[in-house]
Protein backbone atom coordinates (compact mmCIF):
# COMPACT_ATOMS: atom_id res chain seq x y z
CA UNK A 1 62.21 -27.43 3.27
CA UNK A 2 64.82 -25.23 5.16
CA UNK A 3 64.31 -22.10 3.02
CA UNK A 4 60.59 -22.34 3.35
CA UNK A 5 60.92 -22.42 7.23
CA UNK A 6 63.17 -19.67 7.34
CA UNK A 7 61.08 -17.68 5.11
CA UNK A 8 58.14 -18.32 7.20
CA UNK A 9 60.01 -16.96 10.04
CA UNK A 10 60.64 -13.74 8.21
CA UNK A 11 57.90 -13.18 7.34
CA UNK A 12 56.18 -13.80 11.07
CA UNK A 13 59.00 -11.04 12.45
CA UNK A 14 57.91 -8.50 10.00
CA UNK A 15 54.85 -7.96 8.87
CA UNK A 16 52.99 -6.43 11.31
CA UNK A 17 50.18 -3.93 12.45
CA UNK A 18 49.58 -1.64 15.54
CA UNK A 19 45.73 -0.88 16.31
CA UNK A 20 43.77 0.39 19.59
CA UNK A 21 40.66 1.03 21.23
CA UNK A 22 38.42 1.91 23.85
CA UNK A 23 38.57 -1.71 25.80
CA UNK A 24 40.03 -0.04 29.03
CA UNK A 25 36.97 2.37 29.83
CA UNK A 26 34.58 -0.57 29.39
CA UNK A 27 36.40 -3.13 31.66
CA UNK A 28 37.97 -0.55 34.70
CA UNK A 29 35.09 2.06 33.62
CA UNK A 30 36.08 5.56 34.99
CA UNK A 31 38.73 5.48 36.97
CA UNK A 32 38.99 9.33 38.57
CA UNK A 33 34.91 8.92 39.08
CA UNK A 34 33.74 8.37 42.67
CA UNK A 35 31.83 5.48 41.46
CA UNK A 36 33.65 4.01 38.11
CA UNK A 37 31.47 1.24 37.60
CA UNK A 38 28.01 3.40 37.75
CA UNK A 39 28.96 6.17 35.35
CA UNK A 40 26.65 5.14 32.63
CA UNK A 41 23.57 5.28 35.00
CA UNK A 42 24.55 8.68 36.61
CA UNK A 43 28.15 10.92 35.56
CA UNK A 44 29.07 13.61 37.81
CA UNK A 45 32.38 14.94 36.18
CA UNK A 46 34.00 15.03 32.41
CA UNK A 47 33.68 11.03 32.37
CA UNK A 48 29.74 11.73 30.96
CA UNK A 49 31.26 12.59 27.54
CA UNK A 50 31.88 8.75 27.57
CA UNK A 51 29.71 6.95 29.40
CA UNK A 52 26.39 9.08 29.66
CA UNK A 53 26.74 12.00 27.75
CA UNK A 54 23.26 12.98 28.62
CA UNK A 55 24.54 13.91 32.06
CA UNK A 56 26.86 16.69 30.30
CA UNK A 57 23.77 19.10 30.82
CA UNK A 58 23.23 19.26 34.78
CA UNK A 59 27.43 19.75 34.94
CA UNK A 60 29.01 23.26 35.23
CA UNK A 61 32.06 24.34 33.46
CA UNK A 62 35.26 22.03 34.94
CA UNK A 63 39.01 20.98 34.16
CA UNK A 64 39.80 17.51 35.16
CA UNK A 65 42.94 15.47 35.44
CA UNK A 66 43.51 12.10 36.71
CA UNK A 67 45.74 9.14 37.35
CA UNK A 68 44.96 5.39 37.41
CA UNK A 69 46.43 2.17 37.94
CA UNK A 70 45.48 -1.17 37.60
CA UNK A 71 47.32 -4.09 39.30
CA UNK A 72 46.39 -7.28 37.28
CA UNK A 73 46.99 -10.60 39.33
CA UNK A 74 46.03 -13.50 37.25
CA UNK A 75 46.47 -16.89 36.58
CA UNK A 76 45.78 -20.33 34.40
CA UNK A 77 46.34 -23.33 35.63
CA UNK A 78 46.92 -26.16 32.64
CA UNK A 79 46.03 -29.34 33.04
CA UNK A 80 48.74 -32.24 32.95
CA UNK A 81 49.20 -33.76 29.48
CA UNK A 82 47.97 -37.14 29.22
CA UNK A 83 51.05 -39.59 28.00
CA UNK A 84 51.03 -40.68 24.34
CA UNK A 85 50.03 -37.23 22.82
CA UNK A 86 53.04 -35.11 22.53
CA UNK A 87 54.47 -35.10 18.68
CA UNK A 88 57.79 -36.56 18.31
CA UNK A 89 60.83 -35.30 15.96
CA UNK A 90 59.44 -38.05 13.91
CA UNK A 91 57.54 -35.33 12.16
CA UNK A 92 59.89 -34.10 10.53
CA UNK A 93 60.45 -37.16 8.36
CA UNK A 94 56.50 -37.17 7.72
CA UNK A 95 53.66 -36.32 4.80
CA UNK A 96 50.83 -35.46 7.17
CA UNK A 97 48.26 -36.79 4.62
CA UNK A 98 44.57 -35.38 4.22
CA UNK A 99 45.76 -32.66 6.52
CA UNK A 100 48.66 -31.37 4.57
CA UNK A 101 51.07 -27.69 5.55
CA UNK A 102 49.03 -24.86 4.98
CA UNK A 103 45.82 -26.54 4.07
CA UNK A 104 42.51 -25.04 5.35
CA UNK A 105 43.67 -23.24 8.00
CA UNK A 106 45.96 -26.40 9.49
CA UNK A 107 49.97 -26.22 9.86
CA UNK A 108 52.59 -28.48 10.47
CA UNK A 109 53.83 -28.83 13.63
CA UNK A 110 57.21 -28.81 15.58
CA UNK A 111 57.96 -31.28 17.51
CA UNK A 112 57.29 -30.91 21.20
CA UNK A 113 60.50 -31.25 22.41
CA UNK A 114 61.92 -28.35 19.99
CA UNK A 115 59.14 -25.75 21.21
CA UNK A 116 60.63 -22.65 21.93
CA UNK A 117 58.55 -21.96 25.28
CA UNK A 118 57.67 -24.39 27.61
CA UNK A 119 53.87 -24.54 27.88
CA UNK A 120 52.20 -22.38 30.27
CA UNK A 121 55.44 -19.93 30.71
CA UNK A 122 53.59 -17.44 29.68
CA UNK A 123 53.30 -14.13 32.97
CA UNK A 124 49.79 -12.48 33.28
CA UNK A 125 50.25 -10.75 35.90
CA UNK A 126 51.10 -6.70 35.07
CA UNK A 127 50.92 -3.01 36.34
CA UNK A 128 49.48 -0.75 33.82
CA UNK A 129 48.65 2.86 34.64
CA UNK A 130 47.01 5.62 32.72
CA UNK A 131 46.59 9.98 32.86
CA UNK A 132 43.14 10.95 32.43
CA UNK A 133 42.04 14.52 31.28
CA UNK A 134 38.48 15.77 31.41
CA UNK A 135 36.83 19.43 30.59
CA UNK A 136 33.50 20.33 30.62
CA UNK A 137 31.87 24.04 28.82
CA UNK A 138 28.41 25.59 28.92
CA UNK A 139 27.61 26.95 25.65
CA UNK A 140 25.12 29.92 24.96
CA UNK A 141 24.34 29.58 29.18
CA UNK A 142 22.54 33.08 29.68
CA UNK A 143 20.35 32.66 26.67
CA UNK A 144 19.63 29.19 27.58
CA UNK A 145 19.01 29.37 31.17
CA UNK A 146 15.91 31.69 30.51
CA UNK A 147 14.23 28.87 28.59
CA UNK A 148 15.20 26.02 30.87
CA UNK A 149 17.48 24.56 28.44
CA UNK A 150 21.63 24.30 28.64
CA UNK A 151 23.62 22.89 26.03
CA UNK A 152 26.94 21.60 27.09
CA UNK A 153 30.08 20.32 25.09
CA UNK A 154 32.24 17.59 27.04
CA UNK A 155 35.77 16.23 26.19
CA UNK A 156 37.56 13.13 28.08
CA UNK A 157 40.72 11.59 27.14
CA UNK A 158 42.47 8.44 28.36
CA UNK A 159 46.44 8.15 28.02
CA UNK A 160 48.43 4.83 28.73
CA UNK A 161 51.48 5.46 30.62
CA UNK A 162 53.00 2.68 28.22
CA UNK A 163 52.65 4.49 24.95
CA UNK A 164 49.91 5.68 22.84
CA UNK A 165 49.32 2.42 20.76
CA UNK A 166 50.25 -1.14 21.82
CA UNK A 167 49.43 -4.11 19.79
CA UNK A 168 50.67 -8.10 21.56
CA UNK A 169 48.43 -10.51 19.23
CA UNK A 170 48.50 -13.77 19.45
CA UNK A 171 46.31 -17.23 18.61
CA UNK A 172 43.63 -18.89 20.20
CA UNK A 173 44.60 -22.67 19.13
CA UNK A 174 47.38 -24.85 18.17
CA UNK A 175 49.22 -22.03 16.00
CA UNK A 176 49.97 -20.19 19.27
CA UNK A 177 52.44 -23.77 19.94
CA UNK A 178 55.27 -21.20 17.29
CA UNK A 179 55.43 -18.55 19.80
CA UNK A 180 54.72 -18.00 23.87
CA UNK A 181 53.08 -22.11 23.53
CA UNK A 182 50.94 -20.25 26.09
CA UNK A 183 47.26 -19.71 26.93
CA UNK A 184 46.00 -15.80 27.36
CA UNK A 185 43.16 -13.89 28.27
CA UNK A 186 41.12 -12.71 25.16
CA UNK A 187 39.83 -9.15 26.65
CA UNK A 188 43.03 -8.23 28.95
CA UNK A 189 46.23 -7.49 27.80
CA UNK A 190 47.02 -5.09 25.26
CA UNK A 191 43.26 -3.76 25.46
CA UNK A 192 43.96 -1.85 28.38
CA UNK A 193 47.19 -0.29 26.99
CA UNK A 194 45.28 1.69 24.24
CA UNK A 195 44.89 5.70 24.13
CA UNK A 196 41.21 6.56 24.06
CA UNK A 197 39.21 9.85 23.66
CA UNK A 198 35.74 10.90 23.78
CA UNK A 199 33.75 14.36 22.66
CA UNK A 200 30.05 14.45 23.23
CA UNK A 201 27.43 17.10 23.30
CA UNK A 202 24.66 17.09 25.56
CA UNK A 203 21.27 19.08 25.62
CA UNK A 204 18.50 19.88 28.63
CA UNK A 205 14.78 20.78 27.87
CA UNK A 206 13.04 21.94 30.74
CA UNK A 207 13.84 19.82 34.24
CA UNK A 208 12.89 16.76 32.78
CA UNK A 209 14.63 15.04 29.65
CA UNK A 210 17.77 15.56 28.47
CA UNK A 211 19.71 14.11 25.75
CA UNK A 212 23.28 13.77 24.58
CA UNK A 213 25.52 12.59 21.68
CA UNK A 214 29.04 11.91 21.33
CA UNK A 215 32.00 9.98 19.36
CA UNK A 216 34.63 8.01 20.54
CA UNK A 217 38.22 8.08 18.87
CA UNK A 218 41.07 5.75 18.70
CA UNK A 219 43.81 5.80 16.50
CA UNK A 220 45.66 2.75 14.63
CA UNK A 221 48.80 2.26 12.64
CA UNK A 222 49.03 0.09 9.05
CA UNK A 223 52.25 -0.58 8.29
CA UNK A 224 53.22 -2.66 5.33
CA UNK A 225 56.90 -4.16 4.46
CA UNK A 226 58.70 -4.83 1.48
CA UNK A 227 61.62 -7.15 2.46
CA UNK A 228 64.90 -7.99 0.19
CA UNK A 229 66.76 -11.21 1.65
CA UNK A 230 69.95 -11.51 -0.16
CA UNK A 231 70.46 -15.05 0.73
CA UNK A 232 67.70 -17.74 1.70
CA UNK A 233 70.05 -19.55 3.91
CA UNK A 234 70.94 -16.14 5.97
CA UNK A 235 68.16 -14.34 7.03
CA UNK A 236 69.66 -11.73 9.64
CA UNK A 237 70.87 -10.37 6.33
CA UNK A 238 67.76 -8.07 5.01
CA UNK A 239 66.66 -4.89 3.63
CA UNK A 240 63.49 -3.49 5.08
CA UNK A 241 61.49 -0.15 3.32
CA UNK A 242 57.97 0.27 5.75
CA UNK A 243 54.90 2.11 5.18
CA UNK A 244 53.20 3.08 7.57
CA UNK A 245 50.20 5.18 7.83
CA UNK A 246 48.15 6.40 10.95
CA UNK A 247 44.61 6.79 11.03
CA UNK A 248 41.99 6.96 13.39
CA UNK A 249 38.33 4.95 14.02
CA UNK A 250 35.83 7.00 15.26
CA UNK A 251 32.41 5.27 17.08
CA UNK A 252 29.31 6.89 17.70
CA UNK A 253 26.98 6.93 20.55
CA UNK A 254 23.97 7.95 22.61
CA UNK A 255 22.22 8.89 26.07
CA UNK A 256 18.82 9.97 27.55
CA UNK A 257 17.94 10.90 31.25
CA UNK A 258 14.19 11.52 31.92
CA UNK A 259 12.85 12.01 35.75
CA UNK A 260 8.91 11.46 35.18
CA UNK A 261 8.62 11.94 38.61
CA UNK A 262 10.84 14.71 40.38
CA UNK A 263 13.16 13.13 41.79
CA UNK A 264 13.19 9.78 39.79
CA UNK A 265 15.35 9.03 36.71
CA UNK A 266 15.32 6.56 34.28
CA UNK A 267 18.53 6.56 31.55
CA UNK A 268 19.50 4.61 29.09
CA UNK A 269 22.69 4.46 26.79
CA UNK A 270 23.31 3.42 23.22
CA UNK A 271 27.36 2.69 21.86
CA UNK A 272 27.26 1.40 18.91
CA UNK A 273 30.82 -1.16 17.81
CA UNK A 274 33.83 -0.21 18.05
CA UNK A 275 36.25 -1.88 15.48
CA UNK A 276 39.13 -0.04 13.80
CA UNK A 277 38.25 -2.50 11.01
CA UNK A 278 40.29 -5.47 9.24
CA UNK A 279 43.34 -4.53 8.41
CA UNK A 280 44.47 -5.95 5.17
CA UNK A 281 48.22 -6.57 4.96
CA UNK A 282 50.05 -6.73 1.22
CA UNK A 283 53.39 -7.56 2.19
CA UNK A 284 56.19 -8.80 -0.66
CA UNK A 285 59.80 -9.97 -0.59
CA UNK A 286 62.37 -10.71 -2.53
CA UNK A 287 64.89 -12.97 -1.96
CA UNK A 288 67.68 -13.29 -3.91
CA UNK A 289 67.81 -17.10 -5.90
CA UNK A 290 63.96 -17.82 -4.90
CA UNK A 291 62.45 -19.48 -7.74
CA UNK A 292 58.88 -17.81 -7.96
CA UNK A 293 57.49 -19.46 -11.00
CA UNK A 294 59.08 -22.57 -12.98
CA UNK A 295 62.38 -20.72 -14.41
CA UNK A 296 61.60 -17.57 -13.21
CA UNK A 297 64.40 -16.02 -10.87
CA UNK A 298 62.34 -12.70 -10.48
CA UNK A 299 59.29 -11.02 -8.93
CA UNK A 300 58.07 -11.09 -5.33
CA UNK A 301 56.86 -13.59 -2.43
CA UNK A 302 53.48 -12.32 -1.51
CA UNK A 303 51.98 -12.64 2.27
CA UNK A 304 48.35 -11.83 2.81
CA UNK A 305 46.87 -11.57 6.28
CA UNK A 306 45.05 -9.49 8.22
CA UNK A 307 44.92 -8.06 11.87
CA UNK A 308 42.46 -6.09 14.33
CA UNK A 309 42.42 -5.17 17.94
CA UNK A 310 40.33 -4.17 20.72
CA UNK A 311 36.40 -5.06 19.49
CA UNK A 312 34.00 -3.68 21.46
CA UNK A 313 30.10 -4.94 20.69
CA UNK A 314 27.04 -3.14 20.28
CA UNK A 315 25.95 -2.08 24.12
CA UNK A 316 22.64 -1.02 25.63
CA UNK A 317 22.28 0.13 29.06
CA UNK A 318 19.02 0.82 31.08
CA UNK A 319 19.18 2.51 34.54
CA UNK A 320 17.41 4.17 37.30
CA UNK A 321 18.16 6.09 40.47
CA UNK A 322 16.26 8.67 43.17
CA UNK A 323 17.80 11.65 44.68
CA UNK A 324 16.18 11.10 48.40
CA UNK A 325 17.00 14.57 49.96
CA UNK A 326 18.55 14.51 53.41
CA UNK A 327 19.04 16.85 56.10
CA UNK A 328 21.71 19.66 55.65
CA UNK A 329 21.39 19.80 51.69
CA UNK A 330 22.90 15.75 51.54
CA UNK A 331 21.33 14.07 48.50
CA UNK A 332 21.51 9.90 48.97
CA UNK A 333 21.31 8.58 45.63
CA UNK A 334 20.70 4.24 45.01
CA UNK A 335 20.80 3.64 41.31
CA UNK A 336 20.91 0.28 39.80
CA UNK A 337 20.98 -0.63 36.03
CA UNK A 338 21.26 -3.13 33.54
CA UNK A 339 23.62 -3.42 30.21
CA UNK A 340 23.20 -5.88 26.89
CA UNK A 341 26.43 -6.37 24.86
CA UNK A 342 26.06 -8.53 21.38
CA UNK A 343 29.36 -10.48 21.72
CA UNK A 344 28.22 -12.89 19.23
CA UNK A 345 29.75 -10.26 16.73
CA UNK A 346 33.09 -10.60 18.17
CA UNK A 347 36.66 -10.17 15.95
CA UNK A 348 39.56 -11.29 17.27
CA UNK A 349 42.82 -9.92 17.01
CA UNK A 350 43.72 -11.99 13.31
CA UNK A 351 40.17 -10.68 12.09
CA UNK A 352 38.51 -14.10 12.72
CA UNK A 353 35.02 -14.75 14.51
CA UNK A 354 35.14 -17.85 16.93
CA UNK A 355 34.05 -21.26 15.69
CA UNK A 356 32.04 -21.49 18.72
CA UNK A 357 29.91 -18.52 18.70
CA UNK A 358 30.05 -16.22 21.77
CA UNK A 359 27.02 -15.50 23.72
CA UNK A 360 25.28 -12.40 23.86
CA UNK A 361 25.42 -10.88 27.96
CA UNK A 362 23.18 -8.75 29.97
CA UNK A 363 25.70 -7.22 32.75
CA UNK A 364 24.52 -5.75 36.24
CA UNK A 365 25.69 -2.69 37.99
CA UNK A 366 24.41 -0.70 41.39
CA UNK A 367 25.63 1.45 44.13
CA UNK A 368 24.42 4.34 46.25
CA UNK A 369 26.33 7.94 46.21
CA UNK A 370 26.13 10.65 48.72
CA UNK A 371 26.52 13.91 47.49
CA UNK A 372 27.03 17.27 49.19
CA UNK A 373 28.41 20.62 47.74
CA UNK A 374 31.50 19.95 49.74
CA UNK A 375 31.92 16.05 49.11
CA UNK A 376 30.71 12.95 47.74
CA UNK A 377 31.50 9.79 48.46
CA UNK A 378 30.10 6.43 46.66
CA UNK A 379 30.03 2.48 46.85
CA UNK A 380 29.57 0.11 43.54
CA UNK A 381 28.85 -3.18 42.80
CA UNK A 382 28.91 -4.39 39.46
CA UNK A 383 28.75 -8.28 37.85
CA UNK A 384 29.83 -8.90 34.26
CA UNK A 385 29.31 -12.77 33.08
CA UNK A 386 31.77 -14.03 30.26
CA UNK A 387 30.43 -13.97 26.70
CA UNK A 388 32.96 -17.44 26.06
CA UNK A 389 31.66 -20.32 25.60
CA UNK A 390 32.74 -23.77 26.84
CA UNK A 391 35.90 -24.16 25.08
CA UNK A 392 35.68 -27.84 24.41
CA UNK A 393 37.09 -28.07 20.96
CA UNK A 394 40.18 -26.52 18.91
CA UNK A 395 40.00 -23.07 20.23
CA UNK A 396 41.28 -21.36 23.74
CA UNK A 397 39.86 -18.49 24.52
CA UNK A 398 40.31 -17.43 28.17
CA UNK A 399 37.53 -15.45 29.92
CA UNK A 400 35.81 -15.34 33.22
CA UNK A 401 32.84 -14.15 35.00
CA UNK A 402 34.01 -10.67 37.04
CA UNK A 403 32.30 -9.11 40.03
CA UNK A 404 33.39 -6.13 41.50
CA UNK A 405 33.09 -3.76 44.49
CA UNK A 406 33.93 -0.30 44.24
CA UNK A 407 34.60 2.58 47.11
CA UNK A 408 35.50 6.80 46.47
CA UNK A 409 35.18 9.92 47.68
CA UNK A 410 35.93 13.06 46.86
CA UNK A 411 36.12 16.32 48.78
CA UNK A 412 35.75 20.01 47.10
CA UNK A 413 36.97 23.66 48.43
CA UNK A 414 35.54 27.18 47.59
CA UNK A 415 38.51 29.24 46.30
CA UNK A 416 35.90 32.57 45.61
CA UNK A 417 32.49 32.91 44.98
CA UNK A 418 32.71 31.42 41.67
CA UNK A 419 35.02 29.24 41.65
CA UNK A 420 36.02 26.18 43.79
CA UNK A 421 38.61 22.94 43.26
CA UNK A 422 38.19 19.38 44.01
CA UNK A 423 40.31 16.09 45.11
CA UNK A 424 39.37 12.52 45.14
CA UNK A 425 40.42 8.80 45.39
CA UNK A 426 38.60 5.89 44.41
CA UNK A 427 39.11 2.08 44.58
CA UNK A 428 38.01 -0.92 42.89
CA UNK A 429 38.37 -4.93 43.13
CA UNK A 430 37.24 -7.37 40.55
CA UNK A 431 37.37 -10.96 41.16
CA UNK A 432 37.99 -12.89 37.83
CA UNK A 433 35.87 -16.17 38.97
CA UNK A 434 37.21 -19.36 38.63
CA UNK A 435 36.56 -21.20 35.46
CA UNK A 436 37.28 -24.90 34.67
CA UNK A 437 37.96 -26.04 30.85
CA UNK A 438 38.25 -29.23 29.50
CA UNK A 439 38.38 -30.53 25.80
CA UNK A 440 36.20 -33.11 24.81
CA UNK A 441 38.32 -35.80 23.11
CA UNK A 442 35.10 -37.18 21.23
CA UNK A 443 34.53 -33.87 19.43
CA UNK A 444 35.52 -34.70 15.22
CA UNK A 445 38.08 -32.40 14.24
CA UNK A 446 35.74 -31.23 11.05
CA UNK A 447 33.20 -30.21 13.99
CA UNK A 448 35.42 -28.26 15.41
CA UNK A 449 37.47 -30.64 17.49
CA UNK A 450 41.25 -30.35 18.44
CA UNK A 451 43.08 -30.86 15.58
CA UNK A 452 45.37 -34.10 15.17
CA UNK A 453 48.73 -32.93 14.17
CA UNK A 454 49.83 -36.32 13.33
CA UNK A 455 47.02 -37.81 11.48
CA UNK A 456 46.25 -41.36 11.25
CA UNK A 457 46.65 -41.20 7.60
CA UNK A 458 50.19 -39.72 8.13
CA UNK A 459 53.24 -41.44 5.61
CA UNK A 460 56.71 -42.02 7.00
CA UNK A 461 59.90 -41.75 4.97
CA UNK A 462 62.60 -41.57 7.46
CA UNK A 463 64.43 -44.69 8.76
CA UNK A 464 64.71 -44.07 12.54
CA UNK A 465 61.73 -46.71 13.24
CA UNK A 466 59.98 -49.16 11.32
CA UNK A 467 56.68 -48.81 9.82
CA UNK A 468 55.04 -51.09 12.13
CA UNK A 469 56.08 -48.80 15.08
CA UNK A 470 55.01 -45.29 13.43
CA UNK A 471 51.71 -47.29 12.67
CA UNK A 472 51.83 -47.39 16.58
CA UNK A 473 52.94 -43.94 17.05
CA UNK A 474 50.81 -41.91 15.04
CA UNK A 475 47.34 -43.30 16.34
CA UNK A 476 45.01 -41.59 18.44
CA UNK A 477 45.77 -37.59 18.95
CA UNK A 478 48.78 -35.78 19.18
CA UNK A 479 48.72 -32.34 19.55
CA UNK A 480 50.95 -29.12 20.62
CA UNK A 481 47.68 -27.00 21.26
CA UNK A 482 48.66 -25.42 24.75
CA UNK A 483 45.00 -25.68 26.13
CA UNK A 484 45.37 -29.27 25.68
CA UNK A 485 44.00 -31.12 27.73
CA UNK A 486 42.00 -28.33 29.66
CA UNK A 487 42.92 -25.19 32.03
CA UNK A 488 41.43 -23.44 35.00
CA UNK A 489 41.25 -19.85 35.05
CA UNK A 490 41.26 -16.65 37.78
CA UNK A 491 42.70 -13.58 39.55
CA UNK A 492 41.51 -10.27 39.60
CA UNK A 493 42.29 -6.71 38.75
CA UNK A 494 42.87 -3.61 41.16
CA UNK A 495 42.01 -0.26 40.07
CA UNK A 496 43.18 2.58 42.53
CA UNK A 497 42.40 6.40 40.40
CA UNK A 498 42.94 9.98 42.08
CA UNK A 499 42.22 12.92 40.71
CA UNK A 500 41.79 17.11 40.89
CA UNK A 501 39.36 19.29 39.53
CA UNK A 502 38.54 23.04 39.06
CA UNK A 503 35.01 23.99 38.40
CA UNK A 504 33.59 27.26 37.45
């Protein structure tokens, strides 16, 4: 029983994966943009090759570098265990029955008491800033421009100031009770620590459609361990060869902007999933005195599991704006729009799709931006609602509803006739909405209730109580799952971006 658990402790430490994605762009959206939330109804810098690549076509050639920060300030609240369902050491002088170590997806616990975090000690708050870099070129412009067409080639690139790749997994039920014992938010975290990019290629016919195209790029790391332990009993003692390979997922996507009528546009956006796929892991150890087989004293322990990160869903966006022309050349712009993601697809970060299917969202996003050769300045409102589900049973996945307000403005300078430089600052706030959870005790554990880590059918073999008093002891549910009995949720994220620009 002892070499097993260290074993299993080895084998948590090592074998690991990194992965990223593009989760930062969707949730903060552009950050050095006057109006971050609206860029996939209208982009008026480098961000298009992201958001609306379409709108790479009315841009002129343009060098862009930003910085961003984001101030996370969040918080969940657990609810007070009830008395009578903590596990006691007790356990460890216990068959847990039908259940049974290891056995569809079900583990034996620790006793409460010998956690190593306390429940809820988990910090969500964080400071996480980013460099963004942006260039925009005309292609073929002379031969173009006498057909009323321009053909444009956009790059934009996101870089965490914490590191290129950044991978924090954990689980979303009572398994989590082996390492923080904490609850955490399912689309924060280490999604918005990932390095992004984004090259796109963009099209005008005549005044009134364009089109563009573009792929989005993350890179990932595999790494697979083979471990030596000379001695069971002594794990700090190992030998360790990795491999490791880096790779890179790459995820398509689409725009159109059409103005029917002059000054009216209607656009529309296509990204298809981003996933840097399952990662299988094929990890083997040796360890010196295992017995592998009946009498065999050679060969390898073999782990199988598998890890992703940062899934982002199919999404559709539909917009619309008018460019009502003002005095002295101004051009007051309201645009509204309206985005459907398909999180009922969703992977989490062990490569396993929630019991309780996530919904499908439609998103809303508007704001008004002024724009002048000399400045621009833009407010945004956007309101995303959470794809989670009531979390009533075994699983915790924290989400909220967010709503957000956004300010910017930017201010540009002629340097010569052809060329000119611009600065900006922009702002947003996004109020995580409180959320309420609570698990519903009448929900069977094969429905996807909390799971009883001390079954009723439990057998006792130790000697500290009778069997009378464990029959006592083990009825009803005990559990170490730290979103037992319930949790409220909220907070909300600060996004402050600057930037400079040099167009041409």
């Amino acid at each position: 029983m002892f070499e097993r658990k260290i074993l299993s402790i080895v084998f948590i430490a090592f074998f690991s994966v990194n992965l990223a994605a593009s989760s930062v762009l969707e949730l903060v959206g552009a950050q050095d943009s006057v109006h971050p939330f609206t860029s996939r109804i209208i982009s008026t810098g480098a961000e298009a090759a992201y958001f609306n690549p379409a709108d790479l076509a009315t841009l002129d050639d343009s060098f862009k570098i930003g910085f961003g920060m984001t101030i996370q300030n969040k918080s969940i609240s657990h609810a007070k265990r009830p008395d009578g369902h903590n596990i006691t050491d007790l356990i460890y002088d216990v068959d847990t029955g039908s259940m049974g170590a290891g056995i569809d997806g079900f583990y034996a616990p620790m006793a409460t008491k010998d956690l190593l975090n306390k429940r809820g000690s988990a910090d969500y708050d964080s400071f996480d800033g980013v460099i963004t870099l942006g260039a925009v070129k005309n292609i073929a412009r002379k031969s173009l421009e006498k057909i009323g067409g321009q053909l444009t080639v956009g790059v934009y690139a996101l870089i965490p100031f914490s590191g290129i790749q950044t991978q924090e997994p954990f689980f979303n039920d009572e398994r989590e009770q082996y390492f923080s014992n904490s609850l955490q938010f399912e689309l924060y975290g280490d999604r918005l620590k990932q390095f992004s990019a984004a090259v796109a290629l963009a099209g005008r016919f005549g005044r009134y459609f364009r089109i563009g195209a573009g792929l989005a790029i993350s890179t990932y790391t595999k790494t697979q361990n083979r471990v030596f332990v000379p001695s069971p009993t002594d794990p700090a003692v190992q030998l360790i060869n990795a491999n490791m390979n880096v790779g890179a997922s790459v995820m398509p996507y689409f725009s159109f902007v059409v103005n029917p009528v002059a000054e009216w546009h209607l656009t529309g956006t296509f990204h298809f999933p981003t996933n840097t796929g399952i990662v299988k892991l094929n990890n083997e150890m040796q360890v010196l005195g295992w017995e592998y087989e009946e009498g065999t004293k050679t060969g390898y322990l073999k782990a199988n599991s598998s890890m992703t990160a940062g899934y982002q869903p199919i999404k559709l966006s539909i917009g619309t704006y008018y460019d009502f022309k003002l005095p002295k050349d101004y051009i007051l712009t309201p645009m509204a729009g309206f985005e459907w993601s398909r999180w009922s697809t969703y992977v989490n970060r062990h490569g396993e799709k929630p019991s309780d299917k996530w919904d499908d969202t439609f998103s809303a996003t508007a704001g008004l931006i002024m724009r002048h050769a000399e400045r621009r300045a833009a407010f945004g409102f956007n309101f995303v609602p959470s794809p989670v589900p009531a979390q009533t049973g075994r699983e915790n996945y924290v989400d909220n509803d967010r709503m957000g307000f956004s300010l910017g403005y930017h201010e540009y300078f002629d340097i010569t006739d052809q060329v000119k430089i611009g600065a900006g600052i922009s702002g947003s706030l996004q109020w995580l909405l409180s959320r309420t959870e609570e698990k519903d005790l009448e929900r069977e554990m094969k429905d996807g209730g909390l799971v009883d880590e001390l079954p009723d059918d439990a057998e006792y073999y130790g000697s500290q109580v009778t069997a009378e008093e464990f029959e006592e002891i083990k009825a009803g549910l005990q559990t170490n799952n730290p979103g037992f009995p319930g949790w409220t949720s909220k907070g909300f994220l600060l996004n402050i971006g600057v930037s400079a620009e040099v167009i041409w």
